[in-house]
C-alpha atoms as a PDB file:
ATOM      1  CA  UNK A   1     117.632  91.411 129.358  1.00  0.00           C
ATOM      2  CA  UNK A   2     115.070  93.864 130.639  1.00  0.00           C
ATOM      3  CA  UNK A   3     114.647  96.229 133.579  1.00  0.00           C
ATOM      4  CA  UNK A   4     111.241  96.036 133.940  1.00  0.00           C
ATOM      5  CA  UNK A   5     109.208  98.817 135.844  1.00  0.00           C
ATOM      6  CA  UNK A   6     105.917  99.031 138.015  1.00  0.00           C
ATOM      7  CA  UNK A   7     102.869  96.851 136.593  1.00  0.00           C
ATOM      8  CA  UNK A   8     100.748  98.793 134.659  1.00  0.00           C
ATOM      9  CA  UNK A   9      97.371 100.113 136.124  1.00  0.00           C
ATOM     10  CA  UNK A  10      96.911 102.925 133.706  1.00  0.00           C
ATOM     11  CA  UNK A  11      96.905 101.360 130.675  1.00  0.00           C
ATOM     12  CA  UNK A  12      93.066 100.448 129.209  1.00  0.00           C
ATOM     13  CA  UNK A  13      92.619  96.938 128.802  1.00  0.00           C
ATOM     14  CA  UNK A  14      92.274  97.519 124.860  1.00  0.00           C
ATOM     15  CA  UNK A  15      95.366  98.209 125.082  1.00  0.00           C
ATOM     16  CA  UNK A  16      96.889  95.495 127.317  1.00  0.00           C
ATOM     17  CA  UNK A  17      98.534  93.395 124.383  1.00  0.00           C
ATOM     18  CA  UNK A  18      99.288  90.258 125.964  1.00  0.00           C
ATOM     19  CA  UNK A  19      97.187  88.845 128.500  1.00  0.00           C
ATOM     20  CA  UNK A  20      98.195  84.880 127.925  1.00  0.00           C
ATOM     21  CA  UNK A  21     101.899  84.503 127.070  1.00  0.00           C
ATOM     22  CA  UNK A  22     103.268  81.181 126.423  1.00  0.00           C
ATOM     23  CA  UNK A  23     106.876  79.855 126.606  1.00  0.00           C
ATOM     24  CA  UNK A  24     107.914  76.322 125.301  1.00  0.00           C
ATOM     25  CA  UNK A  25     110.904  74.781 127.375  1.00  0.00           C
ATOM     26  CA  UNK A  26     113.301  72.339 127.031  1.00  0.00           C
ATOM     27  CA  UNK A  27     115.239  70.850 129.834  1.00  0.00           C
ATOM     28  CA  UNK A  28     118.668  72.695 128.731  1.00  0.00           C
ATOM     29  CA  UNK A  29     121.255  74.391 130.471  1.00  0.00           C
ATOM     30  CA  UNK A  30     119.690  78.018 129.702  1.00  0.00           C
ATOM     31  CA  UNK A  31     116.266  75.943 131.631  1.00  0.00           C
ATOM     32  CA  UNK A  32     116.502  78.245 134.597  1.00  0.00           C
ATOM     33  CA  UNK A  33     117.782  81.552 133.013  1.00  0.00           C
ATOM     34  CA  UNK A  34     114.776  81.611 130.389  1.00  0.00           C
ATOM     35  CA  UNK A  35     111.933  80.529 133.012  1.00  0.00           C
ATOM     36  CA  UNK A  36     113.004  83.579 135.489  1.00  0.00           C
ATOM     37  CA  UNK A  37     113.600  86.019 132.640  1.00  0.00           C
ATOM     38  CA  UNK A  38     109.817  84.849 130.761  1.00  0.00           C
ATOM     39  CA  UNK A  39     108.252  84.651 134.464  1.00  0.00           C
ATOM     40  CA  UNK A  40     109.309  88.277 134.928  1.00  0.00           C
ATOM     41  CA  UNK A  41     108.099  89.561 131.329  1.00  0.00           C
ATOM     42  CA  UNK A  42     104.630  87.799 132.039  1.00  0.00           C
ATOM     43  CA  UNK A  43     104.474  89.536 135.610  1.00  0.00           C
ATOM     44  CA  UNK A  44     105.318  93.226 134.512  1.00  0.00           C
ATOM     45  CA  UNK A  45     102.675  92.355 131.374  1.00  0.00           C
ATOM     46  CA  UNK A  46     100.135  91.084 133.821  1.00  0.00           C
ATOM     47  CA  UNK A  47      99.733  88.110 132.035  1.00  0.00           C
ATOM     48  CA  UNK A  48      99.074  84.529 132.999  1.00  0.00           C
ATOM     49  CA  UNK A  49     102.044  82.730 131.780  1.00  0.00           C
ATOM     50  CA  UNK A  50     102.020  78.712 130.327  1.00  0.00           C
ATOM     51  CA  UNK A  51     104.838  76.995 130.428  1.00  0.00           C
ATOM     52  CA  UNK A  52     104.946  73.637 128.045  1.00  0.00           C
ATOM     53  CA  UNK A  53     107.143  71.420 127.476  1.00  0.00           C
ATOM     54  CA  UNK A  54     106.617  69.321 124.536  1.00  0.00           C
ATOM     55  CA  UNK A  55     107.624  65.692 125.824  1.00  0.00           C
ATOM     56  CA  UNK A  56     106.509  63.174 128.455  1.00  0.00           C
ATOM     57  CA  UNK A  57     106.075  64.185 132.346  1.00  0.00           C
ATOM     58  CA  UNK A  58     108.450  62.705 135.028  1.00  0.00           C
ATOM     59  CA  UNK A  59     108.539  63.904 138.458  1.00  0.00           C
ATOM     60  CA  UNK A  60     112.132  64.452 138.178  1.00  0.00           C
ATOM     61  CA  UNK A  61     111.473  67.114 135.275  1.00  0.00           C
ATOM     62  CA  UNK A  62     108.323  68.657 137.561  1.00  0.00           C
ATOM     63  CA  UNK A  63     110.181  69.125 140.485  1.00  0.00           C
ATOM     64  CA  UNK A  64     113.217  70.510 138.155  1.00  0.00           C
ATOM     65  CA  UNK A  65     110.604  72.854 136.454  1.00  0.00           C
ATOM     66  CA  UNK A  66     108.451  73.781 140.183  1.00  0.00           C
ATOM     67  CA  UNK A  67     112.073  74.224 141.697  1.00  0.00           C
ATOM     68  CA  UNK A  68     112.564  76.887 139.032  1.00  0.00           C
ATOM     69  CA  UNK A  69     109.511  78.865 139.582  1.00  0.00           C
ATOM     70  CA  UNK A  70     109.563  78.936 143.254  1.00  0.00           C
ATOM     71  CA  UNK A  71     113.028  81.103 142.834  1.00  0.00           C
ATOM     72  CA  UNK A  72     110.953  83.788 140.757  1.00  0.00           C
ATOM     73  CA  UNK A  73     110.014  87.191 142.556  1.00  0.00           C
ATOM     74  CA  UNK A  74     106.178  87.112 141.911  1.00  0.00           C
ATOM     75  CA  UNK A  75     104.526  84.417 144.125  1.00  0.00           C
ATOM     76  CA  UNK A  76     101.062  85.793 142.735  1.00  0.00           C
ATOM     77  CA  UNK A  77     101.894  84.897 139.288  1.00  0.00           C
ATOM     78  CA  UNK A  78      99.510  82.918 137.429  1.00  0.00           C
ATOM     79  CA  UNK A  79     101.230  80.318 136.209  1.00  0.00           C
ATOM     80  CA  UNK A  80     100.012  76.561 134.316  1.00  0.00           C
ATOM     81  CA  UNK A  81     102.633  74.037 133.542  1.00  0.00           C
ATOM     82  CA  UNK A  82     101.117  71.702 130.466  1.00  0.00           C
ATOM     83  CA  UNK A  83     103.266  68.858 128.777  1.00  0.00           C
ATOM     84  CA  UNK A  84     102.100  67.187 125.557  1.00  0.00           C
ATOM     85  CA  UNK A  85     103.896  65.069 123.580  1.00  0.00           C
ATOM     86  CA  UNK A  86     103.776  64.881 119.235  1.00  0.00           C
ATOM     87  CA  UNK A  87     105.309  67.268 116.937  1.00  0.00           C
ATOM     88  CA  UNK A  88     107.556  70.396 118.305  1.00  0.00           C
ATOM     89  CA  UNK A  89     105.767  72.720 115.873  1.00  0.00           C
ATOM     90  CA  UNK A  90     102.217  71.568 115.911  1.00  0.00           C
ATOM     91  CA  UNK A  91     101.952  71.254 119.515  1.00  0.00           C
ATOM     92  CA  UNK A  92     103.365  74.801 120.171  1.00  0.00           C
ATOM     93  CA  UNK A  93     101.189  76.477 117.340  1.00  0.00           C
ATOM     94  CA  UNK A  94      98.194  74.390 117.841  1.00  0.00           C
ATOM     95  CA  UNK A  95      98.089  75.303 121.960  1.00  0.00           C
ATOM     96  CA  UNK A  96      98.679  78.969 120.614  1.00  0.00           C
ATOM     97  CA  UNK A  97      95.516  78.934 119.279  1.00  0.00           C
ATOM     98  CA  UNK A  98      93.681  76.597 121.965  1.00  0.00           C
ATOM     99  CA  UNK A  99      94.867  78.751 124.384  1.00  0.00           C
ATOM    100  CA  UNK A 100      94.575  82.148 122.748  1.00  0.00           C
ATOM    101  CA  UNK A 101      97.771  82.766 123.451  1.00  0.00           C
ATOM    102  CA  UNK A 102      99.028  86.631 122.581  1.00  0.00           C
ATOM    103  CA  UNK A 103     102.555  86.473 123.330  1.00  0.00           C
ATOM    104  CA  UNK A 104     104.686  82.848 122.309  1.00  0.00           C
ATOM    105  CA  UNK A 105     108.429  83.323 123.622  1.00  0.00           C
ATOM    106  CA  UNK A 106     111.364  81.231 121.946  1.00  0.00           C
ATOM    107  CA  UNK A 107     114.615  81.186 122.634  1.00  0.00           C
ATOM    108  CA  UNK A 108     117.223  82.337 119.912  1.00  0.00           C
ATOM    109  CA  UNK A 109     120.115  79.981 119.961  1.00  0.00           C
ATOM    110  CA  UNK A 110     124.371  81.991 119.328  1.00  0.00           C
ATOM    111  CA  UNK A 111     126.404  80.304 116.766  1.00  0.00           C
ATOM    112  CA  UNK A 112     129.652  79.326 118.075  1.00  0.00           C
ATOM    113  CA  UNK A 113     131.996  79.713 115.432  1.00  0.00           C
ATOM    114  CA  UNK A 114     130.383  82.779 113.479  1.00  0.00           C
ATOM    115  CA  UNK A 115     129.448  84.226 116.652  1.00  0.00           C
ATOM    116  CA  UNK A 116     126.680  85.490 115.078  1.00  0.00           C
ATOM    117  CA  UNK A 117     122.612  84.948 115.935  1.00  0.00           C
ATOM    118  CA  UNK A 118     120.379  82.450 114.605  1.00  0.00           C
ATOM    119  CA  UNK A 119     116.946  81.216 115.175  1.00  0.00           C
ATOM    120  CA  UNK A 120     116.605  76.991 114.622  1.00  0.00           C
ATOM    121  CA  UNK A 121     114.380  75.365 112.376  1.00  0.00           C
ATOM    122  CA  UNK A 122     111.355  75.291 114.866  1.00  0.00           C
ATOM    123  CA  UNK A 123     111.520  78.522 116.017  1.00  0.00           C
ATOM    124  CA  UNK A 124     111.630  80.175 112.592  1.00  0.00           C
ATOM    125  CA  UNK A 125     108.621  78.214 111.245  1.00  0.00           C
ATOM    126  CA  UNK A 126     106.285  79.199 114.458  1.00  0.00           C
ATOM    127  CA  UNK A 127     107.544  83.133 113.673  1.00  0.00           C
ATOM    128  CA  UNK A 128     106.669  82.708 110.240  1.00  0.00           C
ATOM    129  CA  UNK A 129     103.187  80.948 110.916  1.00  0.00           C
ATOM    130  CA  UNK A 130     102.685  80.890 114.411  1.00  0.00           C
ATOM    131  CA  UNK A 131      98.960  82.377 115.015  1.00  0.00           C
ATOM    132  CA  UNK A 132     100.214  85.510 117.971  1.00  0.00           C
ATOM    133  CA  UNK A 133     102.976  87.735 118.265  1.00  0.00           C
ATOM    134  CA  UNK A 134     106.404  86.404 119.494  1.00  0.00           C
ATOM    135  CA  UNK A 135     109.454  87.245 121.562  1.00  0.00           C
ATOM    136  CA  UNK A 136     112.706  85.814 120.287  1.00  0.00           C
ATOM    137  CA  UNK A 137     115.137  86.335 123.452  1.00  0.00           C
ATOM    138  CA  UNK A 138     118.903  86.202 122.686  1.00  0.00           C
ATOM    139  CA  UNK A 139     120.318  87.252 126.004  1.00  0.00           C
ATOM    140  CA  UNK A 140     117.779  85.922 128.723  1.00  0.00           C
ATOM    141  CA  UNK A 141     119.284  87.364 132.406  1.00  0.00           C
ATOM    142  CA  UNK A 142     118.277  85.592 135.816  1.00  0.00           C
ATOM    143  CA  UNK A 143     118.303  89.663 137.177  1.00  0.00           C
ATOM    144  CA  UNK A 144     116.912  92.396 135.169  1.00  0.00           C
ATOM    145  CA  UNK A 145     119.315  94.199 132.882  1.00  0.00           C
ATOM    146  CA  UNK A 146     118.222  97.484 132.014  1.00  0.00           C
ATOM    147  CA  UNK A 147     115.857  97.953 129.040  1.00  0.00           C
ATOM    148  CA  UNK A 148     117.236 101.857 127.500  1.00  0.00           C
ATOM    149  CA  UNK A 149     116.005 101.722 123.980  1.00  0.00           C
ATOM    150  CA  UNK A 150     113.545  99.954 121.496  1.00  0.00           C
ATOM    151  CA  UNK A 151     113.557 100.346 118.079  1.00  0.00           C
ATOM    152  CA  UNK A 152     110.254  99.679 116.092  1.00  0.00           C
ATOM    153  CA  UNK A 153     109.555  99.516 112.577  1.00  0.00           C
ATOM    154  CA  UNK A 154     107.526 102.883 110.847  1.00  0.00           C
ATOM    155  CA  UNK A 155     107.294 100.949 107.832  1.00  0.00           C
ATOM    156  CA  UNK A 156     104.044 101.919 105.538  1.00  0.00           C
ATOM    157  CA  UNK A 157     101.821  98.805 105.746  1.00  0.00           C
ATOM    158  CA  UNK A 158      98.379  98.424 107.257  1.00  0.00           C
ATOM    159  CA  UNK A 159      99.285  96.769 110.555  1.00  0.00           C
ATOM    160  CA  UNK A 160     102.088  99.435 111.456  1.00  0.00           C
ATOM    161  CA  UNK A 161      99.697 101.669 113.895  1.00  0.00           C
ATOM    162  CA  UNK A 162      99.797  98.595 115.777  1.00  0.00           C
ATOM    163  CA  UNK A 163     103.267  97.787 116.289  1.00  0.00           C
ATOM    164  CA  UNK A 164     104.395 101.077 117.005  1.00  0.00           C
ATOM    165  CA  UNK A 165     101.098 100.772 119.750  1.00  0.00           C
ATOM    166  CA  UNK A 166     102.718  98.003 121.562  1.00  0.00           C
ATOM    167  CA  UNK A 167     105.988  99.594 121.238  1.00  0.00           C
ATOM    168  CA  UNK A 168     104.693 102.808 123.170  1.00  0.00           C
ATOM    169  CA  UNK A 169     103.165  99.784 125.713  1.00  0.00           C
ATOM    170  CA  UNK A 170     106.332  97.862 126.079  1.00  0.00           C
ATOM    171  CA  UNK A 171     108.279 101.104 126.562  1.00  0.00           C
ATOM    172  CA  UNK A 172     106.498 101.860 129.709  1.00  0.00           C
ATOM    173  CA  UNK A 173     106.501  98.569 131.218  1.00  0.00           C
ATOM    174  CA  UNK A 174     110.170  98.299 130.515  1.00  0.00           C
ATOM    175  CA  UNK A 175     110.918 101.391 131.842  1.00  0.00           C
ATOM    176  CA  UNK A 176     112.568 102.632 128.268  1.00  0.00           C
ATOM    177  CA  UNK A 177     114.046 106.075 128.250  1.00  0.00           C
ATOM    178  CA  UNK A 178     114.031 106.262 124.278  1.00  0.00           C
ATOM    179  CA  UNK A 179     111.417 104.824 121.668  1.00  0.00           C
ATOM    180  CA  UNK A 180     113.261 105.643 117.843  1.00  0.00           C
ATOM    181  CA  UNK A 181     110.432 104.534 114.913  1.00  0.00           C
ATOM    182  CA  UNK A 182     112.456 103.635 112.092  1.00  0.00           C
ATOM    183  CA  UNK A 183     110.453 104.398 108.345  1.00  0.00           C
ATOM    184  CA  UNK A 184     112.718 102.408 105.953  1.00  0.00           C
ATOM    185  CA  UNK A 185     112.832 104.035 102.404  1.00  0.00           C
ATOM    186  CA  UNK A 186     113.420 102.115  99.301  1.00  0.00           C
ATOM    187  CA  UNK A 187     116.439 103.903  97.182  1.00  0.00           C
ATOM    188  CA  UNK A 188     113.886 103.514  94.156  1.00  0.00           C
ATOM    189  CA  UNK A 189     111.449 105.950  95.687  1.00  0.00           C
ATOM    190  CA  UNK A 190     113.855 108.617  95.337  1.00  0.00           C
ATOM    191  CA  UNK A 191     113.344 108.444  91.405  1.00  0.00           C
ATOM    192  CA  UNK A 192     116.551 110.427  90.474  1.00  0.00           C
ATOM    193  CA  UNK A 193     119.968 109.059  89.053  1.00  0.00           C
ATOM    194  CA  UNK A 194     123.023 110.849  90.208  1.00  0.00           C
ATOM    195  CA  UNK A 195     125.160 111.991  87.582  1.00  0.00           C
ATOM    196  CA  UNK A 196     127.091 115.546  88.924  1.00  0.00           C
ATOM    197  CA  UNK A 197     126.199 118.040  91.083  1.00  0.00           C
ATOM    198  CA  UNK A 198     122.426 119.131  89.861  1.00  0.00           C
ATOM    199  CA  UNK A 199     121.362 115.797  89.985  1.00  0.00           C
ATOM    200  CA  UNK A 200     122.719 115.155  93.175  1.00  0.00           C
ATOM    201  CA  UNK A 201     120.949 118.346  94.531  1.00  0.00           C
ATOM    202  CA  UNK A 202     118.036 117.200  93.508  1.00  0.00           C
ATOM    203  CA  UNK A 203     118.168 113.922  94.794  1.00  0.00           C
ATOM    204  CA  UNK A 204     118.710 115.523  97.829  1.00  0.00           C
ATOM    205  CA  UNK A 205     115.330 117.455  97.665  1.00  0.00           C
ATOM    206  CA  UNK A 206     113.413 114.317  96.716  1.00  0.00           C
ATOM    207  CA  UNK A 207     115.032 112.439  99.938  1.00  0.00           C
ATOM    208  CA  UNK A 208     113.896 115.365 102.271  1.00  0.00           C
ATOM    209  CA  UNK A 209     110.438 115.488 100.476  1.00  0.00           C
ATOM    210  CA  UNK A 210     110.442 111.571 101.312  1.00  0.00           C
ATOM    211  CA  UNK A 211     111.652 112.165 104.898  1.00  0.00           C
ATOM    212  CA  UNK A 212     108.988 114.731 105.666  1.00  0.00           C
ATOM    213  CA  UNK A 213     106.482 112.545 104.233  1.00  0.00           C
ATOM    214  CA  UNK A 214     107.074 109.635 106.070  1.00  0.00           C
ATOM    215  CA  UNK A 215     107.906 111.354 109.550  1.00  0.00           C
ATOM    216  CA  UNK A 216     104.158 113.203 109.246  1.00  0.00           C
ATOM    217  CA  UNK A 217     102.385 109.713 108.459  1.00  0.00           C
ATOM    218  CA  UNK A 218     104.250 108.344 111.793  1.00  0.00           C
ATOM    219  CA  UNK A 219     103.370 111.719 113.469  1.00  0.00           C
ATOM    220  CA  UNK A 220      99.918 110.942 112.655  1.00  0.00           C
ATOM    221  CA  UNK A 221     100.116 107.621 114.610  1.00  0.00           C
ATOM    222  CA  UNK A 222     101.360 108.701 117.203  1.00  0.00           C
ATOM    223  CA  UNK A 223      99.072 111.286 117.629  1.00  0.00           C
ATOM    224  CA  UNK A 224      95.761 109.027 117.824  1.00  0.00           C
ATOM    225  CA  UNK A 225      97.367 107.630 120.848  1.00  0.00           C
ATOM    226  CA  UNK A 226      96.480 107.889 124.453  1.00  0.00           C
ATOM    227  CA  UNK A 227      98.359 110.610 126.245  1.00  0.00           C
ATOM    228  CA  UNK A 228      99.025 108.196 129.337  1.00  0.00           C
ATOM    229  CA  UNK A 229     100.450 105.444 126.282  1.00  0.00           C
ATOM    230  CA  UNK A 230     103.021 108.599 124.658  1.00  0.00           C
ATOM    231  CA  UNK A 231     103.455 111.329 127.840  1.00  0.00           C
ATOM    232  CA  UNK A 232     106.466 109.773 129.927  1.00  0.00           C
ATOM    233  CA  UNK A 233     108.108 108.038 126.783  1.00  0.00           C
ATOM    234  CA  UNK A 234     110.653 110.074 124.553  1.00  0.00           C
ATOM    235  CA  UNK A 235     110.418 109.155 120.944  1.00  0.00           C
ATOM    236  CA  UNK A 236     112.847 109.935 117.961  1.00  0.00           C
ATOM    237  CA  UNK A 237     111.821 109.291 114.461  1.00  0.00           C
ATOM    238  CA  UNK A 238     114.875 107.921 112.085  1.00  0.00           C
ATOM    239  CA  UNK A 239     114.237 107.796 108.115  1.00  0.00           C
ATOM    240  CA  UNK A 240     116.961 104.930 106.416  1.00  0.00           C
ATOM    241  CA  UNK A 241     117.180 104.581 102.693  1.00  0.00           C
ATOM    242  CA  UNK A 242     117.969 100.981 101.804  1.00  0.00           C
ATOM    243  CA  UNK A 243     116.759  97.641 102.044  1.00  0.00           C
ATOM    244  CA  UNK A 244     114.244  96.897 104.254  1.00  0.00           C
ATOM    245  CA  UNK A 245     114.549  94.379 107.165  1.00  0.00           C
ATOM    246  CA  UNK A 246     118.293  94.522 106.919  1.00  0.00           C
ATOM    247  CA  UNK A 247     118.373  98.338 107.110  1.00  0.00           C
ATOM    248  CA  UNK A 248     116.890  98.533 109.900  1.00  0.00           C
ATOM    249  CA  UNK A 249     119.003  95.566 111.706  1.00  0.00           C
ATOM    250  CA  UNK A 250     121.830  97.171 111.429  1.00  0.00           C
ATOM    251  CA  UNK A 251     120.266 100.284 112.923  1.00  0.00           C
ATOM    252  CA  UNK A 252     119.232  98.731 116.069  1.00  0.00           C
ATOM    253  CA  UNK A 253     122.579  96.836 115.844  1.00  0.00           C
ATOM    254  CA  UNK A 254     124.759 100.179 115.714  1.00  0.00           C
ATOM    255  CA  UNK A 255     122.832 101.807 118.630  1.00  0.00           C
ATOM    256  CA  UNK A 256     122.918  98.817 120.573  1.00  0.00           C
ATOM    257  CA  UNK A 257     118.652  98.658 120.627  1.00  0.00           C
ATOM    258  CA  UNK A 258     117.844  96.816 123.638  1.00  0.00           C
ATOM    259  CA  UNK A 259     114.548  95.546 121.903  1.00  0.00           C
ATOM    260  CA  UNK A 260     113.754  95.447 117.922  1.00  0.00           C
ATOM    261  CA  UNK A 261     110.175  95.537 117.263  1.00  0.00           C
ATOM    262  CA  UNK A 262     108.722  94.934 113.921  1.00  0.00           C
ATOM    263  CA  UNK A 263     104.713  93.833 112.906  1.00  0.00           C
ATOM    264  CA  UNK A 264     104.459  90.523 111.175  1.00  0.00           C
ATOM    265  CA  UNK A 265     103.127  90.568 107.261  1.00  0.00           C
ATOM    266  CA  UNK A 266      99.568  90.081 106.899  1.00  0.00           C
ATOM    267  CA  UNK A 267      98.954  86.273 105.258  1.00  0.00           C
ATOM    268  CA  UNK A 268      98.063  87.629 101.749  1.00  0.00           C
ATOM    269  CA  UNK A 269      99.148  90.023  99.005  1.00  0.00           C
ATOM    270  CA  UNK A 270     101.583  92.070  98.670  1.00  0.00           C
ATOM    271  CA  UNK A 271     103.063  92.212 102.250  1.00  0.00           C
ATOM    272  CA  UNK A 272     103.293  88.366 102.306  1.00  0.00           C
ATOM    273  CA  UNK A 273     105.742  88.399  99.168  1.00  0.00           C
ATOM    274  CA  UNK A 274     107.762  91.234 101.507  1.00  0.00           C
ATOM    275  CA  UNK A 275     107.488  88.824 104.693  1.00  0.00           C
ATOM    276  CA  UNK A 276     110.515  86.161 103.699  1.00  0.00           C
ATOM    277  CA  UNK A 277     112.505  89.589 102.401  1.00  0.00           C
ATOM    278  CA  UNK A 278     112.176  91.461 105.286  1.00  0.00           C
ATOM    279  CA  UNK A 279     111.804  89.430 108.305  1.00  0.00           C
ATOM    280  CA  UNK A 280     114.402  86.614 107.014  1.00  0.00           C
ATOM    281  CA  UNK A 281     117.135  89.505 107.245  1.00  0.00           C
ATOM    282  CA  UNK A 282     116.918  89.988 110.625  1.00  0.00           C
ATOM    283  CA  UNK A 283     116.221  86.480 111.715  1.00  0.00           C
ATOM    284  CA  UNK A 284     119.707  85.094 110.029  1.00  0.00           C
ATOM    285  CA  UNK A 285     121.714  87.537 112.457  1.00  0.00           C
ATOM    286  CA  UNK A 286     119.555  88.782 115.027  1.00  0.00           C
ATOM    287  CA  UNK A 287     120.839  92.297 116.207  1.00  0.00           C
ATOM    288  CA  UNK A 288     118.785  92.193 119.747  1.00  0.00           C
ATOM    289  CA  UNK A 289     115.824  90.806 121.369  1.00  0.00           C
ATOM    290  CA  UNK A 290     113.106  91.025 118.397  1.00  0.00           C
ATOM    291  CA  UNK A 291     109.668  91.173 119.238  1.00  0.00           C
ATOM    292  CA  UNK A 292     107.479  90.407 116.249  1.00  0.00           C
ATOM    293  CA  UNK A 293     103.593  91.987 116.115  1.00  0.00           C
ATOM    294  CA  UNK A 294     100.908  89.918 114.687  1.00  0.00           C
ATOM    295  CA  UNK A 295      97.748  90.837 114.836  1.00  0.00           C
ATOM    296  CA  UNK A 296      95.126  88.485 116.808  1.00  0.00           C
ATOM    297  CA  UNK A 297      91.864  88.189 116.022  1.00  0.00           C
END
């Protein structure tokens, strides 16, 4: 999945993002692939990483699981191996907050015969409700795969500034050469129905009003930044007109996006009526690795 460069000394800790990251396992074939590709995302993060597996403990599955680790590339890693049985969902969100975990990674499973992505029933309900941000990796790799390009949402909402934060943070740990902030733009802004060619001009003038708009208020963003976050990272800003969520999908899907980053809805109002709109899009047919951004308190 990721090429992941040098740790990360520069960055201020306010603006280390995930210091506890979290991955729930299952003894499946992809076991191995998803504990060396999470072990490696923790290290380059500097994170501790906790590994649980909801279920009882044998020594079999301990040694399986220790086996695993010991093939890693970071003998310093911090790593805690926790198994608790009960409910898939509860366990997982309630050791989220227990733990004060920042990061929870799940594993997105390919559909066979539609050859298309999907996220199961547990995995969608800890993105929806889940109390930290989360990973959803589609192509884990046992050796790094080089990380080019990450997409992240410029959408208008209150917890943007942040996603497109830990965008500019991931970038540099991953060792991305491009960083494109996508503002989605609802056809219904542009206010104008096209009937022949005057209209269609000046539809045209209303779309580049919108553009320049939306391109300053990321500009703006960016700008409040930390040089050290924004100097060796080269950003593009892209302006789509259509339905958000699935707009931008099929962005990060047509430039083959190596990540997709997008903020989570805040739990009330007007964004939370968006959430199931937006979100749901992507998580039906997931273009890349998505990385959603919640807030933690």
């Amino acid at each position: 999945m990721f090429y992941l460069g040098p740790s990360l000394p520069f960055m201020p800790s306010k603006i280390q993002p995930f210091k506890s990251i979290l991955f729930g396992f299952a003894f499946s074939p992809s076991l191995r692939v998803n504990v060396l590709e999470t072990a490696r995302i923790a290290h380059f993060f500097g994170a501790k990483l906790l590994l649980l597996h909801v279920g009882e403990k044998s020594q079999d599955k301990s040694d399986q699981i220790n086996k695993i680790l010991a093939q890693t590339e970071y003998p310093n890693l911090e790593v805690e191996i926790l198994w608790k049985s009960g409910d898939p969902f509860n366990v997982i969100s309630n050791t989220c907050k227990i733990s004060k975990i920042d990061l929870l990674i799940l594993g997105a499973m390919q559909h066979e015969n539609m050859f298309q992505f999907y996220v199961g029933s547990i995995a969608r309900k800890l993105t929806r409700k889940v109390c930290c941000s989360v990973l959803l990796l589609i192509k884990p790799s046992a050796e790094r795969v080089p990380c080019n390009h990450i997409v992240v949402n410029g959408l208008d909402a209150p917890e943007t500034h942040i996603a497109i934060t830990d965008a500019f943070y991931a970038a540099n740990a991953f060792g991305a050469q491009q960083l494109t902030i996508v503002e989605e733009i609802l056809q219904k802004e542009i206010h104008v129905t096209v009937e022949d060619d005057r209209s269609l001009k000046k539809a045209n003038i209303v779309k580049e009003r919108l553009k320049e708009r939306e391109e300053s208020r990321v500009r703006k963003i960016i700008s409040g930044l930390p040089e050290n976050l924004t100097k060796n990272v080269k950003v593009k800003t892209q302006s789509i007109f259509g339905k958000r969520g699935y707009s931008i999908g099929h962005y990060a899907e047509v430039i083959r996006a190596d990540l997709l980053i997008m903020n989570a809805p805040t739990k009330t109002g007007f964004l939370d009526r968006l959430f199931p709109h937006d979100i749901e899009y992507i998580l039906s047919d997931l273009p890349t690795d998505l990385l959603i951004i919640r807030k933690t308190i």
